[in-house]
PDB file of N, CA and C in Angstrom:
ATOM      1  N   UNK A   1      91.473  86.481 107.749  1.00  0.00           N
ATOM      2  CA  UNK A   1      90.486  87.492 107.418  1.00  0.00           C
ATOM      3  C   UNK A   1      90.986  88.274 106.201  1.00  0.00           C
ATOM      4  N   UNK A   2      90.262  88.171 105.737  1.00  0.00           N
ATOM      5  CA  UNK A   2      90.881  89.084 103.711  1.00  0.00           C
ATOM      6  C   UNK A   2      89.675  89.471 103.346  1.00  0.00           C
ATOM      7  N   UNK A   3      89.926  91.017 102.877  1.00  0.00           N
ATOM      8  CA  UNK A   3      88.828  91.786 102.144  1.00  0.00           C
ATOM      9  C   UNK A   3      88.642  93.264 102.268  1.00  0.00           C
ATOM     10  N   UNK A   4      88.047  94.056 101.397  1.00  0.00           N
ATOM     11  CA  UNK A   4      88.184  95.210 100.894  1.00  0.00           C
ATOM     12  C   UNK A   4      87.852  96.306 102.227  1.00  0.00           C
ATOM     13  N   UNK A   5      88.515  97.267 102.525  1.00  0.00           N
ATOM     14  CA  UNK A   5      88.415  98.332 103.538  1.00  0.00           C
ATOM     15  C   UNK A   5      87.710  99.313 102.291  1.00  0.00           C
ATOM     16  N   UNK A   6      86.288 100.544 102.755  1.00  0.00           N
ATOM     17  CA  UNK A   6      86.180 101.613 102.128  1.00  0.00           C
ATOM     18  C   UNK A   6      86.269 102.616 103.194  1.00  0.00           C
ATOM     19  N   UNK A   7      86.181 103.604 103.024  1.00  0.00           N
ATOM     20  CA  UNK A   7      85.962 104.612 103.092  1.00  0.00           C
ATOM     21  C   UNK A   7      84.429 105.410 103.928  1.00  0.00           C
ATOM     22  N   UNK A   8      83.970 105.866 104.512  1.00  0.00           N
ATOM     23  CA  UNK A   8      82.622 106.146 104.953  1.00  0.00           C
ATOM     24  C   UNK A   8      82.052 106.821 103.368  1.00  0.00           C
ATOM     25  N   UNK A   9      82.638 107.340 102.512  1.00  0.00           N
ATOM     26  CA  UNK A   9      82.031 107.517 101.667  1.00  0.00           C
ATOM     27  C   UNK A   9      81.946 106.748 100.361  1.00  0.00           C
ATOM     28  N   UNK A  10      82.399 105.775 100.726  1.00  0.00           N
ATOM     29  CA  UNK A  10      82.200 104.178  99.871  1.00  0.00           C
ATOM     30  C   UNK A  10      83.378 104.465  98.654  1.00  0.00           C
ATOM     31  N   UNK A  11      84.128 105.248  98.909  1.00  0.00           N
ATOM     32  CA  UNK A  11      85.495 105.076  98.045  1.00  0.00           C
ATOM     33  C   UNK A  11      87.014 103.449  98.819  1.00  0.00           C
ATOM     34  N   UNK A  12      87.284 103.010  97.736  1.00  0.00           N
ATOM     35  CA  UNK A  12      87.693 101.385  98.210  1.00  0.00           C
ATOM     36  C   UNK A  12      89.521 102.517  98.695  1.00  0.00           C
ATOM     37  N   UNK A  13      89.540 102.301  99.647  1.00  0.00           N
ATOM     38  CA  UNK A  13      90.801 102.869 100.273  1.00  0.00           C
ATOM     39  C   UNK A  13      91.901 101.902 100.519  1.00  0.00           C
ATOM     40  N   UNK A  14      91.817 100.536 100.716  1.00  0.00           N
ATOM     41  CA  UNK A  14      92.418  99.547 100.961  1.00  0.00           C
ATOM     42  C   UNK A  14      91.880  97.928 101.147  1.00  0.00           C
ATOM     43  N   UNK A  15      93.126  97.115 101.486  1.00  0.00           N
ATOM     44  CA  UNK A  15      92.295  95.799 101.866  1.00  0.00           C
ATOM     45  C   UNK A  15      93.137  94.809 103.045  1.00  0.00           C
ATOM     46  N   UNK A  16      92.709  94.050 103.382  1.00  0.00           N
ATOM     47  CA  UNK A  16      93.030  92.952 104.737  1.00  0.00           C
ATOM     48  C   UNK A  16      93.023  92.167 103.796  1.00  0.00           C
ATOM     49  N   UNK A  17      94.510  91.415 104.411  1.00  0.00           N
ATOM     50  CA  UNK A  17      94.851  90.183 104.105  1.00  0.00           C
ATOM     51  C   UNK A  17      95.647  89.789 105.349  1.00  0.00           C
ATOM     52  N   UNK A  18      95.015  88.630 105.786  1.00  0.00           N
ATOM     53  CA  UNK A  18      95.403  88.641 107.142  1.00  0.00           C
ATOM     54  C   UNK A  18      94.816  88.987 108.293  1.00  0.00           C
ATOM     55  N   UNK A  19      95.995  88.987 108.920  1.00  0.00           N
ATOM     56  CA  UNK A  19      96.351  90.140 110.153  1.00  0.00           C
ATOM     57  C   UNK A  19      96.794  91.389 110.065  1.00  0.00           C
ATOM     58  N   UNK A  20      96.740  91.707 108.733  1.00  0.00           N
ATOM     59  CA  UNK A  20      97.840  93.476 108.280  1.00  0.00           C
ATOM     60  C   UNK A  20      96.501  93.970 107.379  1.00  0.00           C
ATOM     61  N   UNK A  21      96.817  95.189 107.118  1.00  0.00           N
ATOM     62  CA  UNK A  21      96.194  96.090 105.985  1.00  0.00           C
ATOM     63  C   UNK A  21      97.351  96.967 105.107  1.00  0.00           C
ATOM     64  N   UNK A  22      96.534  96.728 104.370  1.00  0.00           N
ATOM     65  CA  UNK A  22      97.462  97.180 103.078  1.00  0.00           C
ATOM     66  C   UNK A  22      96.833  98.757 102.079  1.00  0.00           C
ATOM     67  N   UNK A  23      97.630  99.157 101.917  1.00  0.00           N
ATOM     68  CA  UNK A  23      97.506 100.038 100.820  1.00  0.00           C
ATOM     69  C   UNK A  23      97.450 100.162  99.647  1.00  0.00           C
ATOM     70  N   UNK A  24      96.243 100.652  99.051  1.00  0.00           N
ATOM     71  CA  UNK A  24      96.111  99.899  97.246  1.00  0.00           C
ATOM     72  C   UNK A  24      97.191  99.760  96.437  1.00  0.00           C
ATOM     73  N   UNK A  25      98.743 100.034  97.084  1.00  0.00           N
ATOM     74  CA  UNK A  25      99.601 100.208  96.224  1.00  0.00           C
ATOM     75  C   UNK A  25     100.519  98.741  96.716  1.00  0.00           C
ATOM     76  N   UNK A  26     100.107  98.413  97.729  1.00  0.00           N
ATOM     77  CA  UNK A  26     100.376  96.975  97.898  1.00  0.00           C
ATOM     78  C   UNK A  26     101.667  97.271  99.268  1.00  0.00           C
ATOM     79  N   UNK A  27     101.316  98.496 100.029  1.00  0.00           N
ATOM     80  CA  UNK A  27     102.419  99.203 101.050  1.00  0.00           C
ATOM     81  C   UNK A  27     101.684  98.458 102.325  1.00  0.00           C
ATOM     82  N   UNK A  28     102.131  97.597 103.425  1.00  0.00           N
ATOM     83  CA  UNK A  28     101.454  97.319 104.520  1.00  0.00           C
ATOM     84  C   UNK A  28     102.072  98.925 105.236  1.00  0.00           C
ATOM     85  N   UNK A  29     100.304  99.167 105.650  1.00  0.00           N
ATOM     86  CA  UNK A  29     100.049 100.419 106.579  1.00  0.00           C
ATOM     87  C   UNK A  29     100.174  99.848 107.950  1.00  0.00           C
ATOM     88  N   UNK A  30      99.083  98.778 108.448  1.00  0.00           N
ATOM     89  CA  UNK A  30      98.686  98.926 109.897  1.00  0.00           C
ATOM     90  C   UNK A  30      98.465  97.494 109.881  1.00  0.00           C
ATOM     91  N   UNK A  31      98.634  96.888 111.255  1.00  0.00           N
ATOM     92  CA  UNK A  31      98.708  95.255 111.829  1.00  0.00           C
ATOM     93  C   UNK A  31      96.701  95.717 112.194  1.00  0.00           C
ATOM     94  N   UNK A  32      96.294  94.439 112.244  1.00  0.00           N
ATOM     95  CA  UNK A  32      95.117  94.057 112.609  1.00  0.00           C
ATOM     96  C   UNK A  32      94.770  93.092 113.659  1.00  0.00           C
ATOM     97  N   UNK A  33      93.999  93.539 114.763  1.00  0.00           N
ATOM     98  CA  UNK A  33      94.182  92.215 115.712  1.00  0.00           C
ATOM     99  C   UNK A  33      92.659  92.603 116.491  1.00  0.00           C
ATOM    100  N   UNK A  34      91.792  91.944 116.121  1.00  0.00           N
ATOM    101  CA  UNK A  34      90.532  91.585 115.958  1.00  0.00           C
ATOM    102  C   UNK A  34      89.794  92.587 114.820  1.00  0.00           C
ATOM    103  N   UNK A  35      89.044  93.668 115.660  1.00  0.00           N
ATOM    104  CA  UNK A  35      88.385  95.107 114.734  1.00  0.00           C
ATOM    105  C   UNK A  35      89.590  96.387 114.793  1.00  0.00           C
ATOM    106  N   UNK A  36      90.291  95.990 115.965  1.00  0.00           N
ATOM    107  CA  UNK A  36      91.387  96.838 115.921  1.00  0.00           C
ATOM    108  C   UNK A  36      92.376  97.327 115.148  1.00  0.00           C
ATOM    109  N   UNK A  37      92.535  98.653 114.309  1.00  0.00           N
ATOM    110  CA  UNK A  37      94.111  99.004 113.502  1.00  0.00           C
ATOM    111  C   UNK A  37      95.076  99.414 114.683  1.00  0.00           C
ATOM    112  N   UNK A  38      96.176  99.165 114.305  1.00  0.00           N
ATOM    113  CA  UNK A  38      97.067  99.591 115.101  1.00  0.00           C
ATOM    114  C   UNK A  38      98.416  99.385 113.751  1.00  0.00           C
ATOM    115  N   UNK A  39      99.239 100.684 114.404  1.00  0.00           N
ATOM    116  CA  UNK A  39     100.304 101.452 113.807  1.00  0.00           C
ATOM    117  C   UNK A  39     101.370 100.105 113.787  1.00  0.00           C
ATOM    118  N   UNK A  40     102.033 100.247 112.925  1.00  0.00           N
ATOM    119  CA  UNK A  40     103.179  98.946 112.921  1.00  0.00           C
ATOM    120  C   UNK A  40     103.853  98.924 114.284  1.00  0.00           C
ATOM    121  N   UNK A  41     104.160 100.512 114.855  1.00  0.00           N
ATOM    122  CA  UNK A  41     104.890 100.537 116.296  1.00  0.00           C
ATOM    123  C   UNK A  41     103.905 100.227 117.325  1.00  0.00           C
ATOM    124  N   UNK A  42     102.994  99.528 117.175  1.00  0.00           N
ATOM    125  CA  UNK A  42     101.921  98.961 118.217  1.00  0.00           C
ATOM    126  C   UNK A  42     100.839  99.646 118.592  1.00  0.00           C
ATOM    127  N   UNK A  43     101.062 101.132 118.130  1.00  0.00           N
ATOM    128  CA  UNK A  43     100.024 101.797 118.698  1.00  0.00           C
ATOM    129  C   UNK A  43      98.637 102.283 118.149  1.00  0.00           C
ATOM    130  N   UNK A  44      97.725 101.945 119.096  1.00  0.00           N
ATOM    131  CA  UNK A  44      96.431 101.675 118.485  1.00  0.00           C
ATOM    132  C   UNK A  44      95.637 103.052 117.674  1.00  0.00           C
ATOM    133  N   UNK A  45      95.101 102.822 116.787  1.00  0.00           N
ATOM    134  CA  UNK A  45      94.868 103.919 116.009  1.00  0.00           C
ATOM    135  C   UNK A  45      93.396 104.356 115.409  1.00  0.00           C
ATOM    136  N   UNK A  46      92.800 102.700 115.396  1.00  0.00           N
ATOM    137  CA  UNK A  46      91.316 102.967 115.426  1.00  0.00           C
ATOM    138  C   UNK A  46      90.562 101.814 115.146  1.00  0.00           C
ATOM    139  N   UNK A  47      89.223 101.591 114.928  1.00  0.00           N
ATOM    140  CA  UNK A  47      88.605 100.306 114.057  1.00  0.00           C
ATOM    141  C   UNK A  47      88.180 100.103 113.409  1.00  0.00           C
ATOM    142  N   UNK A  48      87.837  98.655 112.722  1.00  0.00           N
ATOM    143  CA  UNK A  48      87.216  98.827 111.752  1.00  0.00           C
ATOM    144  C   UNK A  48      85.477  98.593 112.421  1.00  0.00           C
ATOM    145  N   UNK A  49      84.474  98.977 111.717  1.00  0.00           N
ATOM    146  CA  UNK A  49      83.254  99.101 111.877  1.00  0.00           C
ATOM    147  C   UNK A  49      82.667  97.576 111.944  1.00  0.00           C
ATOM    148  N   UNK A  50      83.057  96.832 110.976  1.00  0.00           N
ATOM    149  CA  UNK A  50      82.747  95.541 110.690  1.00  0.00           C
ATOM    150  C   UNK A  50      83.731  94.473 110.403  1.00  0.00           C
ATOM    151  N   UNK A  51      84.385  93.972 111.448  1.00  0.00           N
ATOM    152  CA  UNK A  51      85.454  93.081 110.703  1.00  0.00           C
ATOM    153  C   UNK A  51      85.150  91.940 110.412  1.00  0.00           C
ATOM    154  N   UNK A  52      84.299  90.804 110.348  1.00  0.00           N
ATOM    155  CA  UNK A  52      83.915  90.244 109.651  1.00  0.00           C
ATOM    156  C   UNK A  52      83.351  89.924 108.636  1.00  0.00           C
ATOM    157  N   UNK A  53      83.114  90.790 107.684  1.00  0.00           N
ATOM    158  CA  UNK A  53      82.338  90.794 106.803  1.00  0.00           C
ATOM    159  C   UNK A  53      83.419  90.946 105.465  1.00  0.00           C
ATOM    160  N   UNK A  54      83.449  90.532 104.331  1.00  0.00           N
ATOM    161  CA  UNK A  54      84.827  90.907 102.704  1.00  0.00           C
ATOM    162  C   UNK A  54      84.635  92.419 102.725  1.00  0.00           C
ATOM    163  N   UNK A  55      83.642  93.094 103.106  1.00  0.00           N
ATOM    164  CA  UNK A  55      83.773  94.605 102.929  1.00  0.00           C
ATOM    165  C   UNK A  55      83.297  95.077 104.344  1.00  0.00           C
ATOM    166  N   UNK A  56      84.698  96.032 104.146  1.00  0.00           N
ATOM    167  CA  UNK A  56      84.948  96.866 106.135  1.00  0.00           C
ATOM    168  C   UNK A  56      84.909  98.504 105.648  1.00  0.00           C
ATOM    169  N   UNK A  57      83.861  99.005 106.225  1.00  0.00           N
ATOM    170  CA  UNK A  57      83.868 100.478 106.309  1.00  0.00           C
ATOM    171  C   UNK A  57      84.333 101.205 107.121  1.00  0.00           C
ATOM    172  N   UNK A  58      84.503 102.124 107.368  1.00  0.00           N
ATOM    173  CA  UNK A  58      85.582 102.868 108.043  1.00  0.00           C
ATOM    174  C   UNK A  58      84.385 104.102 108.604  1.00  0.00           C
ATOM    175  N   UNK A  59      84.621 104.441 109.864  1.00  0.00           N
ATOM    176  CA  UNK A  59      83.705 105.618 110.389  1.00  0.00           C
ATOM    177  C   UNK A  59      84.514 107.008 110.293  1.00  0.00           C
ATOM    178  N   UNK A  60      83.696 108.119 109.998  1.00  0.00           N
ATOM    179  CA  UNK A  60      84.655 109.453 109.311  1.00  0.00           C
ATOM    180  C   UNK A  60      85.780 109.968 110.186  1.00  0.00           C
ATOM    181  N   UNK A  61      86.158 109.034 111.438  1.00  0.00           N
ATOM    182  CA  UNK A  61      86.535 109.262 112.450  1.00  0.00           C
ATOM    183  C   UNK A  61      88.192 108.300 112.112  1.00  0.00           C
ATOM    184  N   UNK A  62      87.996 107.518 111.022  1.00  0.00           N
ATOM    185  CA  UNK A  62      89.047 106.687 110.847  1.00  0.00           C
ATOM    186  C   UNK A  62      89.275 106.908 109.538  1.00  0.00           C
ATOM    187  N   UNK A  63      88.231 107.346 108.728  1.00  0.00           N
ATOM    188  CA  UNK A  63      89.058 107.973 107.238  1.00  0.00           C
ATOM    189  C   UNK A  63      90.355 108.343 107.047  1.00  0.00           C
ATOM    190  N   UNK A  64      90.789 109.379 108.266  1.00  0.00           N
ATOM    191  CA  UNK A  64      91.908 109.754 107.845  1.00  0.00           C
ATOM    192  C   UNK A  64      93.333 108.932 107.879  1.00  0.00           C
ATOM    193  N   UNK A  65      92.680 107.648 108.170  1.00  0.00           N
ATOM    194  CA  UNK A  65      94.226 106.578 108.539  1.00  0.00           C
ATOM    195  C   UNK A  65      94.419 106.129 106.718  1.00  0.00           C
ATOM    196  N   UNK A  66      93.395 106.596 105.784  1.00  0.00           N
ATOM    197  CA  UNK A  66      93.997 106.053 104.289  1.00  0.00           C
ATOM    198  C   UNK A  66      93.676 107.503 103.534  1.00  0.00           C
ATOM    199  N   UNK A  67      94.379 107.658 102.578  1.00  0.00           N
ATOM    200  CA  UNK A  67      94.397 108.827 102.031  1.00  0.00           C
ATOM    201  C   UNK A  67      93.700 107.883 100.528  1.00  0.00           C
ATOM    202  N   UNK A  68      92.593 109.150 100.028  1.00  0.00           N
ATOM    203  CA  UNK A  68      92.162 108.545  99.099  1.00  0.00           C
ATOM    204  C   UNK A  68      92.721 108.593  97.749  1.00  0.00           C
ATOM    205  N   UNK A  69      92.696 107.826  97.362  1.00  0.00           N
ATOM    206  CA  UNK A  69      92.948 107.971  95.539  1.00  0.00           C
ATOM    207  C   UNK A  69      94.435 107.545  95.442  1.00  0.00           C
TER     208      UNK A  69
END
């Protein structure tokens, strides 16, 4: 699964490659295991809205797992 994570306010915050998510700076943040994020130490942290699709939005409820810009 690979493709762009935004933001609920359609700012591009990150992307999936894989099973991981990454940080536009190329930092793996969080493991992926279906719609699920979860913290590298296993612990679950939130989802994505759409995981199948090249572009995954994020609900304002999970914004705060990427800091923008």
């Amino acid at each position: 699964m690979n493709g762009n994570i935004f933001s609920s306010k359609g700012v591009h915050v990150g992307v999936v490659t894989g099973d991981a998510v990454f940080g536009l700076k190329g930092q793996k943040l969080y493991d992926l295991k279906g719609s699920n994020i979860y913290k590298l130490n296993g612990d679950l942290v939130g989802h994505l809205s759409d995981a199948r699709g090249k572009e995954k939005r994020l609900d304002k409820a999970t914004d705060k797992l990427f800091p923008e810009g």
